[in-house]
N, C-alpha and C. Protein backbone atom coordinates (compact mmCIF):
# COMPACT_ATOMS: atom_id res chain seq x y z
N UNK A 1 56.22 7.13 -37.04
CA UNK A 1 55.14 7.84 -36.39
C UNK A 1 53.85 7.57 -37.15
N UNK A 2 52.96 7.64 -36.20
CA UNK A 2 51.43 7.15 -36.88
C UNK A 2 50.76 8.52 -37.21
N UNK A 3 50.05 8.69 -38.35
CA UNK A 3 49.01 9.66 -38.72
C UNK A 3 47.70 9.24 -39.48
N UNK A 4 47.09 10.44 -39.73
CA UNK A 4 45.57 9.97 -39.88
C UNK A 4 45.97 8.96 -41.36
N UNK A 5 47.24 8.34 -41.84
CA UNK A 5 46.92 7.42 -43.01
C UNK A 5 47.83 6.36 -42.07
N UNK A 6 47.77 6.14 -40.85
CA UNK A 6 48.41 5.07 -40.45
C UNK A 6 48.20 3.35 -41.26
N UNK A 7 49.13 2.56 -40.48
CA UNK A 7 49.28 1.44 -41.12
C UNK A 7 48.49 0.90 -40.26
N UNK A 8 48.46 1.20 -38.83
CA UNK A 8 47.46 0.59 -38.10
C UNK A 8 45.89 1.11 -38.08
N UNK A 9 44.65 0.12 -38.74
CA UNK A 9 43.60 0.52 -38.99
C UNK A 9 42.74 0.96 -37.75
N UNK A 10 43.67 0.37 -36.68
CA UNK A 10 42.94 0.11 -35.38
C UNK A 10 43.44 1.92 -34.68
N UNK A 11 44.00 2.20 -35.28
CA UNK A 11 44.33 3.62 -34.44
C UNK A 11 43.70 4.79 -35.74
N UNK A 12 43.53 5.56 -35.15
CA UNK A 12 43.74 7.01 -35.91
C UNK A 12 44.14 8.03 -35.14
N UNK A 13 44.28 9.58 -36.47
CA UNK A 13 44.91 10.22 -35.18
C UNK A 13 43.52 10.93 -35.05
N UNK A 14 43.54 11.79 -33.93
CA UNK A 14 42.32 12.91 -33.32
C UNK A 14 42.98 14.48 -33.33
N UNK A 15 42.01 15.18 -32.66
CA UNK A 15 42.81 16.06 -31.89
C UNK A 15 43.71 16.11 -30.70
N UNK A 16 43.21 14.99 -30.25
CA UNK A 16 44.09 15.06 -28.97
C UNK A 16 44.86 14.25 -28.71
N UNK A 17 45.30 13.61 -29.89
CA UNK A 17 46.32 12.05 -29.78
C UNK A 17 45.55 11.50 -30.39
N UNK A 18 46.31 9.92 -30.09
CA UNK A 18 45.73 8.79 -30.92
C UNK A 18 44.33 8.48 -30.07
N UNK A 19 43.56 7.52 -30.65
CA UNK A 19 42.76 6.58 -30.32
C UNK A 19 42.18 5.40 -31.02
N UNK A 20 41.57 4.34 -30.07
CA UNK A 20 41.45 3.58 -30.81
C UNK A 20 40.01 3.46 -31.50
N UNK A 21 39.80 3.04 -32.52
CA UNK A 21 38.26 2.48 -33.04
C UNK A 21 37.33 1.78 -32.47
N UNK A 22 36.34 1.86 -31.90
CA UNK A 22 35.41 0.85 -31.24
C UNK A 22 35.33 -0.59 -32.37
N UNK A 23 35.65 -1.91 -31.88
CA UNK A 23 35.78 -3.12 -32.19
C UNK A 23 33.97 -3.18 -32.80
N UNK A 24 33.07 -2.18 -32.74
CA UNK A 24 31.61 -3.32 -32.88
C UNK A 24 30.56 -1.71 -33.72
N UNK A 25 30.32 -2.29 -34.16
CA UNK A 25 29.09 -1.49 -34.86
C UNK A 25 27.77 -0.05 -34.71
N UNK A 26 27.04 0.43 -35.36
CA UNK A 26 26.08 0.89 -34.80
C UNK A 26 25.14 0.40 -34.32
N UNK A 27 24.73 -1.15 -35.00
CA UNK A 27 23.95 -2.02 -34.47
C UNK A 27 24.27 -2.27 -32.47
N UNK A 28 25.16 -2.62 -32.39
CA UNK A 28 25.77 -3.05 -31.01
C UNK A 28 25.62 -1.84 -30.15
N UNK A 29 26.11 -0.44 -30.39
CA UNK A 29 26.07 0.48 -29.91
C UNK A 29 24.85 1.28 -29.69
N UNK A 30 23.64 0.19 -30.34
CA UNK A 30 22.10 0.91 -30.02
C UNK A 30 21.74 -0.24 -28.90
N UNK A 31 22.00 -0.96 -28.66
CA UNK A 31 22.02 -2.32 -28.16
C UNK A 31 22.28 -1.90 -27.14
N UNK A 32 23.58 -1.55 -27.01
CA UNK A 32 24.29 -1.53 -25.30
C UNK A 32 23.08 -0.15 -24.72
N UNK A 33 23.19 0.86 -25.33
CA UNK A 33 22.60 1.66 -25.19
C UNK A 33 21.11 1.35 -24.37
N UNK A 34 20.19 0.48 -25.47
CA UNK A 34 18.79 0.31 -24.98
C UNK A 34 19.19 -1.12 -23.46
N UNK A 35 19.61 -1.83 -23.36
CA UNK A 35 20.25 -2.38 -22.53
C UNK A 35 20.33 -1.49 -20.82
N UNK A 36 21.14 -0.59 -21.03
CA UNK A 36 21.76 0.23 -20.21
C UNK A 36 20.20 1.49 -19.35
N UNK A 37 19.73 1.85 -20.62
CA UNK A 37 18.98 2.56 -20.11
C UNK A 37 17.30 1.22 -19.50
N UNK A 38 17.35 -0.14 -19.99
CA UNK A 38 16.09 -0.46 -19.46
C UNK A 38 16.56 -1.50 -18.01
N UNK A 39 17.86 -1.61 -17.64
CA UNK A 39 18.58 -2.63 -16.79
C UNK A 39 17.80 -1.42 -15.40
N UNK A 40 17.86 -0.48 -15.33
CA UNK A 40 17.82 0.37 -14.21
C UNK A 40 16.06 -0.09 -14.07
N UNK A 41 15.71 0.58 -14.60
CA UNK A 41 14.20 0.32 -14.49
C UNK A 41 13.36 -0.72 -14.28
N UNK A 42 13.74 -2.02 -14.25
CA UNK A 42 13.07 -3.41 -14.52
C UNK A 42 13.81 -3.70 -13.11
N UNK A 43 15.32 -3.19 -12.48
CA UNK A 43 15.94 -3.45 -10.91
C UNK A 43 15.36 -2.15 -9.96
N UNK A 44 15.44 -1.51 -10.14
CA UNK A 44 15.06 -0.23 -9.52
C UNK A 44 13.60 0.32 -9.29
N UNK A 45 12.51 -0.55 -9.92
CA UNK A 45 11.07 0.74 -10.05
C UNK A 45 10.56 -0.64 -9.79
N UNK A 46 10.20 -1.07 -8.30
CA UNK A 46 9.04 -1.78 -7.89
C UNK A 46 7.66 -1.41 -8.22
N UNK A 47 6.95 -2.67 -8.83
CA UNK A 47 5.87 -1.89 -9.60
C UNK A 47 4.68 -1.63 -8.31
N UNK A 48 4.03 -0.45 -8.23
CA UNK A 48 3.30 0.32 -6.93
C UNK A 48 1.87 -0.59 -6.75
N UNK A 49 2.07 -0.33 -5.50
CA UNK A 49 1.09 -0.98 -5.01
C UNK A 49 -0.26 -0.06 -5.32
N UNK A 50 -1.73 -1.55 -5.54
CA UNK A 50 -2.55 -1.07 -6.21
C UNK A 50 -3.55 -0.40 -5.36
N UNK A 51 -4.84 0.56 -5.34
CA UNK A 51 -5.42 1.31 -4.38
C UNK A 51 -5.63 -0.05 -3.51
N UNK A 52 -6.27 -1.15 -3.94
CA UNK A 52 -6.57 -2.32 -3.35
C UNK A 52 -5.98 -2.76 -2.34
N UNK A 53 -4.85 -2.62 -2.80
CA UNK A 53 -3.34 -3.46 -1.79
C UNK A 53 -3.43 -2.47 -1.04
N UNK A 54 -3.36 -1.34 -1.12
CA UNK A 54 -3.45 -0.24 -0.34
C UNK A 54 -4.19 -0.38 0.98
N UNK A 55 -5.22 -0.10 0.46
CA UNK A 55 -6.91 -0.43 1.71
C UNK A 55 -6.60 -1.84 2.53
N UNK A 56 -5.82 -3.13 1.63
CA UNK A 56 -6.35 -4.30 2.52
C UNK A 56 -5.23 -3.87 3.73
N UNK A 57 -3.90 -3.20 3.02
CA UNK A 57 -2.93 -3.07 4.11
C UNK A 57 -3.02 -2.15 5.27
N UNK A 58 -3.59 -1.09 4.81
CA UNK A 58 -4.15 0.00 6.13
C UNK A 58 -5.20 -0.55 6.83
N UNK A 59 -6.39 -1.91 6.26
CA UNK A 59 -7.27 -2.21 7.61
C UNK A 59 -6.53 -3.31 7.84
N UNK A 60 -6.00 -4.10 7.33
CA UNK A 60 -5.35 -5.32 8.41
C UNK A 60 -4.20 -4.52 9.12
N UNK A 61 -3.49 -2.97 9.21
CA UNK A 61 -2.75 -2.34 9.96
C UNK A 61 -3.46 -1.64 11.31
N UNK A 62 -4.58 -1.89 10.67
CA UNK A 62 -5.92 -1.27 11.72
C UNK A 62 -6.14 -1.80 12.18
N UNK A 63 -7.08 -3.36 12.01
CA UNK A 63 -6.82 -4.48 13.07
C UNK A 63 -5.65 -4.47 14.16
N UNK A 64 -4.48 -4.60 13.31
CA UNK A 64 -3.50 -4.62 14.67
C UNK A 64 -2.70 -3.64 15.22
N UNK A 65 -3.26 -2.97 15.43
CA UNK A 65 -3.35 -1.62 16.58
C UNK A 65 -4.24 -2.08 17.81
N UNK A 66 -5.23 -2.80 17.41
CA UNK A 66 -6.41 -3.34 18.53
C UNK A 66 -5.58 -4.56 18.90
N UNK A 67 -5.25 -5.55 17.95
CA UNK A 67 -4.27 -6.27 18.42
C UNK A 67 -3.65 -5.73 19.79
N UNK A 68 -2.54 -5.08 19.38
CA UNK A 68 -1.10 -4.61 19.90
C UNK A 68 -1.75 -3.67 20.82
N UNK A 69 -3.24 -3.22 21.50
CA UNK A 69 -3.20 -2.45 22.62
C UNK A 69 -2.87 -1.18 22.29
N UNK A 70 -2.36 -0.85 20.95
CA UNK A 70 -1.93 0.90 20.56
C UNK A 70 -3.07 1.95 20.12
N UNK A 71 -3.97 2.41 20.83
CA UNK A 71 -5.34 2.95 21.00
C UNK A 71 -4.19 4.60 19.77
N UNK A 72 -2.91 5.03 20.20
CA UNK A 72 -2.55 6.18 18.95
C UNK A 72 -2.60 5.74 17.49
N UNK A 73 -2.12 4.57 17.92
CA UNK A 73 -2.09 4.12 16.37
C UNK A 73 -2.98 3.62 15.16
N UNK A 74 -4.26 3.07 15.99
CA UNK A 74 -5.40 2.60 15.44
C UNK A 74 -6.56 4.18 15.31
N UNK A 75 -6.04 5.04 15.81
CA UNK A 75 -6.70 6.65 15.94
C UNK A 75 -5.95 7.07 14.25
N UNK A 76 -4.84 6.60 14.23
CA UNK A 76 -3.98 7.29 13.13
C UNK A 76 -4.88 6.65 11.65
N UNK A 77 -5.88 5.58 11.86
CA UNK A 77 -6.54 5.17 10.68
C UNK A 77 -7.66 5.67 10.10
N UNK A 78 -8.41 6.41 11.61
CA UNK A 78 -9.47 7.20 11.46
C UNK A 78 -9.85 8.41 11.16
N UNK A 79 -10.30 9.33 10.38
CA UNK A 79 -10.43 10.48 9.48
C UNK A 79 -11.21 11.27 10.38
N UNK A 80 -10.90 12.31 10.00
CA UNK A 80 -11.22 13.55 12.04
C UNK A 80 -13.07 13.39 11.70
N UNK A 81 -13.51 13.28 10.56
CA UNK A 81 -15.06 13.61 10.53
C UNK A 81 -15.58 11.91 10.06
N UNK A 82 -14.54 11.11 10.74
CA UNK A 82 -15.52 9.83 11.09
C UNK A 82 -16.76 9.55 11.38
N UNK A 83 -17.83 8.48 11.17
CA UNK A 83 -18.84 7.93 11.14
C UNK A 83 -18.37 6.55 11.41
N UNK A 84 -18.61 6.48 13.18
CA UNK A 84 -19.04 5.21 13.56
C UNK A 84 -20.87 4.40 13.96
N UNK A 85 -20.90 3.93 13.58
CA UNK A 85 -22.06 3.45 14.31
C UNK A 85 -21.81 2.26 15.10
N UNK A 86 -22.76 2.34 16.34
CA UNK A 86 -22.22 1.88 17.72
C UNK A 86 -23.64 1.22 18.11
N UNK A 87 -24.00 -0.19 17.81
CA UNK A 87 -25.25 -0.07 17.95
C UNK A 87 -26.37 0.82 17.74
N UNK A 88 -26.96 1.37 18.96
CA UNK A 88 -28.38 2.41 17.90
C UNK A 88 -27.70 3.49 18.28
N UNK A 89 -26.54 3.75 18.60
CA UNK A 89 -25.63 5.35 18.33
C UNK A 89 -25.02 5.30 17.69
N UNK A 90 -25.21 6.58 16.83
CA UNK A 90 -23.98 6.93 15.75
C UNK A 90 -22.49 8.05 16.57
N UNK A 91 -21.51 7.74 15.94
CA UNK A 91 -20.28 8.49 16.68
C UNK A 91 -19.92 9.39 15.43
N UNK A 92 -20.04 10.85 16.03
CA UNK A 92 -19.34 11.86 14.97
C UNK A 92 -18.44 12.13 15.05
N UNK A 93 -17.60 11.88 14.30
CA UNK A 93 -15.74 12.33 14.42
C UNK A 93 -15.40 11.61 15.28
N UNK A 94 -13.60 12.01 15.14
CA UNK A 94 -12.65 11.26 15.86
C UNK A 94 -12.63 10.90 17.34
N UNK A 95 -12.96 11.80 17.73
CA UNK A 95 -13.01 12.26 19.37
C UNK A 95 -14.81 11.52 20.09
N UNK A 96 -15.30 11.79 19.24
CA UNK A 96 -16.69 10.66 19.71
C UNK A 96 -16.17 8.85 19.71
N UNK A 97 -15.49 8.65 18.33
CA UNK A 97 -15.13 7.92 18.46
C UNK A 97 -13.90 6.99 19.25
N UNK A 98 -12.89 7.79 19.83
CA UNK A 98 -12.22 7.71 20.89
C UNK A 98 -12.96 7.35 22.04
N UNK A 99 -13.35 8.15 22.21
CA UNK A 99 -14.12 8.24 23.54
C UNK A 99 -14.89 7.17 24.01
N UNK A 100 -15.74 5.87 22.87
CA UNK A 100 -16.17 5.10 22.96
C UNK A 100 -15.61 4.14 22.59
N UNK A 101 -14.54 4.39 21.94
CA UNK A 101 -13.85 3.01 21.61
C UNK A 101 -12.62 2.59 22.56
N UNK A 102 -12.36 3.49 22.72
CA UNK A 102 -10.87 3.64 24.16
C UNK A 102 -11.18 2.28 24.95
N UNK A 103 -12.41 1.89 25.62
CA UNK A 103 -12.41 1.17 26.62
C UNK A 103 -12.08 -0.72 25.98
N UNK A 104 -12.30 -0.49 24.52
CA UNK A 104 -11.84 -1.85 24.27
C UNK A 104 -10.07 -1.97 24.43
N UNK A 105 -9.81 -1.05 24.21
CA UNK A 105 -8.29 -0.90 24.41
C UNK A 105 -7.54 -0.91 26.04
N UNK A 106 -8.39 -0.95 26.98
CA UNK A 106 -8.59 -1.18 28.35
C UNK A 106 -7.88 -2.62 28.79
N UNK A 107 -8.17 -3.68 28.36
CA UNK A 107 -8.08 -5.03 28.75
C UNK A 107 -6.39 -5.42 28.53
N UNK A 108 -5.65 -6.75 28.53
CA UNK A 108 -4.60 -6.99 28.15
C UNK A 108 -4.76 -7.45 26.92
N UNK A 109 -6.04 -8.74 26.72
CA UNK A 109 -6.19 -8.70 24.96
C UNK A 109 -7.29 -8.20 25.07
N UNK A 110 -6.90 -8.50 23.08
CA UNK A 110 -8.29 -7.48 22.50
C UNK A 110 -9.99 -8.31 23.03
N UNK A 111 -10.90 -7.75 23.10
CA UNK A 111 -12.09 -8.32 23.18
C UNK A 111 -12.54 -8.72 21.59
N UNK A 112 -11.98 -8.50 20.77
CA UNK A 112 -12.41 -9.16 19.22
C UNK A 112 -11.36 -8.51 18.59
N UNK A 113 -11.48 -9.41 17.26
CA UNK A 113 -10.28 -9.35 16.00
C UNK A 113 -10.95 -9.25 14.50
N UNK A 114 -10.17 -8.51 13.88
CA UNK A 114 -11.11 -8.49 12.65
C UNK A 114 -9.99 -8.43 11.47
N UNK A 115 -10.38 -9.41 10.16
CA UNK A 115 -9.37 -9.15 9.15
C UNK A 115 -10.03 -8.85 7.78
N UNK A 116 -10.14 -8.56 6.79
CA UNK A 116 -10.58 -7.90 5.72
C UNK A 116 -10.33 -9.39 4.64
N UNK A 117 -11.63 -9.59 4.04
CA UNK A 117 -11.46 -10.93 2.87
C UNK A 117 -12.20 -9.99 2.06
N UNK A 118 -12.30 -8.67 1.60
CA UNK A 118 -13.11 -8.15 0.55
C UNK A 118 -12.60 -6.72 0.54
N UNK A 119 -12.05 -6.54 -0.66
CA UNK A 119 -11.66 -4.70 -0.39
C UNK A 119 -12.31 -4.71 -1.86
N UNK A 120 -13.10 -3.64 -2.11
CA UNK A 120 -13.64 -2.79 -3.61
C UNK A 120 -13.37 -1.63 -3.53
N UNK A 121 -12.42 -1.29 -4.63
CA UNK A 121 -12.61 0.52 -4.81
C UNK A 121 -13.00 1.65 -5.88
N UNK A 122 -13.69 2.32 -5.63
CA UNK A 122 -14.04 3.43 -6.71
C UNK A 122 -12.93 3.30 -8.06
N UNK A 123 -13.57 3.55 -8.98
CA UNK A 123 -12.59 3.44 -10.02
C UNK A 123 -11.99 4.80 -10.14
N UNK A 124 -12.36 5.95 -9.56
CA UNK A 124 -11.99 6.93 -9.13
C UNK A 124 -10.16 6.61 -7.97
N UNK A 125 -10.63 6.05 -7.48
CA UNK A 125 -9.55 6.16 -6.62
C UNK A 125 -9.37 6.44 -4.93
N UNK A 126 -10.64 7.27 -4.91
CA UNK A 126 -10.74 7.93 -4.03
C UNK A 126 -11.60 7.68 -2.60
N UNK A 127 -12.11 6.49 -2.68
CA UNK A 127 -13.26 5.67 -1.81
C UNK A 127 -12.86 4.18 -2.36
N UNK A 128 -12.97 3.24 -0.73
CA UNK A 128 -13.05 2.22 -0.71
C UNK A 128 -13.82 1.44 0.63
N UNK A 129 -14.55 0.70 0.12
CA UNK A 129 -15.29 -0.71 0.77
C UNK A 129 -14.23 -1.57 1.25
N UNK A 130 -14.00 -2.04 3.07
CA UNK A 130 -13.35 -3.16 3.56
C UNK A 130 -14.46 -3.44 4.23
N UNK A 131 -14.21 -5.29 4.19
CA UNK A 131 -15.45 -6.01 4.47
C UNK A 131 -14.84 -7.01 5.29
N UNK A 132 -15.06 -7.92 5.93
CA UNK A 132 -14.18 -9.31 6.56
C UNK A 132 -14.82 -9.39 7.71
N UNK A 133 -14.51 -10.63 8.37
CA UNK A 133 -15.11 -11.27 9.51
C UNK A 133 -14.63 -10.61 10.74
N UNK A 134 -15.27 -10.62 12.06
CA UNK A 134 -14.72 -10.52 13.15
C UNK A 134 -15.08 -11.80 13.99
N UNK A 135 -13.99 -11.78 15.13
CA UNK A 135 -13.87 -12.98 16.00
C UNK A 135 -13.65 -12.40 17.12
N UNK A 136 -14.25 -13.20 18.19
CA UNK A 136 -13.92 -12.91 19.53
C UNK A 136 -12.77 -13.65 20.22
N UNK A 137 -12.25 -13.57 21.05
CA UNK A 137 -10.59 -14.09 21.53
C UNK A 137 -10.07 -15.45 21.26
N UNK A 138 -11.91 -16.05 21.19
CA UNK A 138 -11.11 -17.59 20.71
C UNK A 138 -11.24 -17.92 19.69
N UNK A 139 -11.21 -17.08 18.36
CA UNK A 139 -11.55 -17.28 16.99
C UNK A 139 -12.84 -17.69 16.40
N UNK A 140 -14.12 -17.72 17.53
CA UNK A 140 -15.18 -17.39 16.95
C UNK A 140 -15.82 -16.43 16.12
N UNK A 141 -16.39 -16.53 15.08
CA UNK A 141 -16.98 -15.32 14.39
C UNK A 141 -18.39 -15.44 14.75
N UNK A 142 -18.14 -13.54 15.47
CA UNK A 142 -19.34 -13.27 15.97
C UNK A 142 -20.31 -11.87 14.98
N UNK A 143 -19.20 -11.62 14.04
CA UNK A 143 -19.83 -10.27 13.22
C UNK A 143 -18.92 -10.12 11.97
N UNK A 144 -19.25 -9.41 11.12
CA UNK A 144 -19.18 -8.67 9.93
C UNK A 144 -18.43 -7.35 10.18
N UNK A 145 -17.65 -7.13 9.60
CA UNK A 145 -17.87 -5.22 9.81
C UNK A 145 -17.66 -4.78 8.42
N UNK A 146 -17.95 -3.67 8.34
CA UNK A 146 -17.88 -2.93 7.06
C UNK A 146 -17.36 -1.90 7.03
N UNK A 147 -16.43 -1.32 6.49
CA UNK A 147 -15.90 0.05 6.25
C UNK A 147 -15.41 0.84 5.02
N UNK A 148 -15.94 2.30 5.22
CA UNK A 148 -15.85 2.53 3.93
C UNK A 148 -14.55 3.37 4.35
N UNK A 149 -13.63 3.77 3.50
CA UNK A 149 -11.98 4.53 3.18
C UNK A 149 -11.98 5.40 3.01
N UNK A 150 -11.56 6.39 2.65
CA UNK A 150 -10.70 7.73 1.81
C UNK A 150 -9.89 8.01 1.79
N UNK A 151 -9.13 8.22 0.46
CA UNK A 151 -7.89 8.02 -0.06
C UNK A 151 -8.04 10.24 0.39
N UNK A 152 -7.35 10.05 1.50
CA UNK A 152 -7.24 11.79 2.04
C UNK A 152 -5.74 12.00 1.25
N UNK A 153 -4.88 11.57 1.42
CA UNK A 153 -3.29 12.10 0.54
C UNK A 153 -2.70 10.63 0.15
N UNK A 154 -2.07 11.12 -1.25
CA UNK A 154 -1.35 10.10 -1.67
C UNK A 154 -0.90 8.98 -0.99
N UNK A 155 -1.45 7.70 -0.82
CA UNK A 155 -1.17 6.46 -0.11
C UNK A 155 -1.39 6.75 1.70
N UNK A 156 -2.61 7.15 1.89
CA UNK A 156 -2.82 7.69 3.14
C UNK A 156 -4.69 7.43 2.94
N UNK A 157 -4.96 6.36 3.87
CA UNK A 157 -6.43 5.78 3.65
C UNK A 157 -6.98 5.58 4.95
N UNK A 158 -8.32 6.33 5.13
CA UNK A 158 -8.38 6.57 6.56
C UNK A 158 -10.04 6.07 6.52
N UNK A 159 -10.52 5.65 7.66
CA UNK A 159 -12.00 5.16 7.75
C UNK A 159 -12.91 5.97 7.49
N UNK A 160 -13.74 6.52 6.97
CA UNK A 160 -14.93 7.20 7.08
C UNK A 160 -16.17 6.93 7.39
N UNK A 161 -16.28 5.61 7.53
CA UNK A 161 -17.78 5.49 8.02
C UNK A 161 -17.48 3.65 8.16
N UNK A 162 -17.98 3.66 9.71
CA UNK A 162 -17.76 2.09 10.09
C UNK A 162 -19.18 1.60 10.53
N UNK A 163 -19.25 0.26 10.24
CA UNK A 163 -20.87 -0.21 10.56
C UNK A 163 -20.53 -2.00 10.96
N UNK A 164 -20.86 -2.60 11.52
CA UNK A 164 -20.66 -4.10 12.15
C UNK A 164 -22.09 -4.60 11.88
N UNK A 165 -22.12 -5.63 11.46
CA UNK A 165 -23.27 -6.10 10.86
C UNK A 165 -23.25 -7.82 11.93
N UNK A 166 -24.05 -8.38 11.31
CA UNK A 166 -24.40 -10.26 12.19
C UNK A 166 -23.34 -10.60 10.98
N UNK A 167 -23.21 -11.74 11.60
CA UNK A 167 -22.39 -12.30 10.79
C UNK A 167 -23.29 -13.39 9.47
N UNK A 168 -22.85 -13.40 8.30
CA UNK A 168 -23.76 -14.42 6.99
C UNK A 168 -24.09 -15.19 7.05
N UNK A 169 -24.59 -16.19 6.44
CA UNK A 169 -24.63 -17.25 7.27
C UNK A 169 -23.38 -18.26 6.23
N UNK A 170 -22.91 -17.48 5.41
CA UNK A 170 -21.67 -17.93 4.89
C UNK A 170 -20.27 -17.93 5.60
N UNK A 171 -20.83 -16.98 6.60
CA UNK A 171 -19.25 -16.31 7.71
C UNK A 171 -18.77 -17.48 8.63
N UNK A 172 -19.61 -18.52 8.96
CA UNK A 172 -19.38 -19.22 10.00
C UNK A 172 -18.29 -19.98 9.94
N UNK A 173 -17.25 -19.88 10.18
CA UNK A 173 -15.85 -20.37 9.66
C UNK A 173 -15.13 -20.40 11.50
């Protein structure tokens, strides 16, 4: 019978029976350890998207709502106390802006397309500048637009103030 002066080095006894000795060190056993706890984190924690990535993805998601004819869904980008300007009218809030924008959403395609080549944001967090060309159905660029963001809830970025400008004379693409 084996006891705590066994012949086998590889066993001892416990309280609760035998067991065996771990084959490897404290060195190894800080190892597996830091191993174990950083394997999860480096597979598991996609690193977050930046306010930037943020903004370019909610106005190129905004664009295609006008795309895709979905007049709810391109509403879902706009912030209830919106600022459009509409030529020499300005549009207050959501519902002004509905109201005048609805009819581009009328046709089967869009009457113009617009994609974002410039996003800047507050180092705050909380405001952002989208800038990019617009085109009319046959990929002419006929304008500029500009829009400024607000970061209203965590990863939730809505227009606050839209303005369409001529196009640069760098835009002509």
């Amino acid at each position: 019978m084996l006891g705590p002066k066994s012949r086998d080095p590889e066993r001892t006894m416990h309280r609760t029976g035998f067991h065996r000795r771990p084959k490897f060190g404290i060195a190894q056993r800080i190892a597996l350890l830091a191993a174990l706890v950083a394997i999860p984190w480096q597979v598991a924690m996609p690193a977050p998207d930046t306010p930037q990535q943020q903004v370019f993805a909610a106005e190129r998601a905004f664009a295609q709502s006008m795309a895709d004819r979905n007049v709810s869904a391109f509403l879902t980008h706009v912030s209830d106390e919106a600022i459009f300007f509409n030529g020499a009218s300005v549009l207050h809030g959501k519902q002004e802006v509905l109201a005048t924008w609805s009819r581009f959403f009328k046709g089967k395609t869009a009457p113009f397309s617009w994609d974002p080549d410039r996003v800047e944001v507050l180092q705050s967090g909380a405001l952002a500048l989208s800038t990019g060309l617009v085109r009319n159905p046959n990929g002419k660029v006929i304008g500029r637009f500009n829009s400024i963001w607000r970061r209203e809830a965590p990863d939730v970025w809505r227009v606050i103030f839209d303005k369409g400008s001529p196009a640069e004379s760098g835009d002509k693409q």
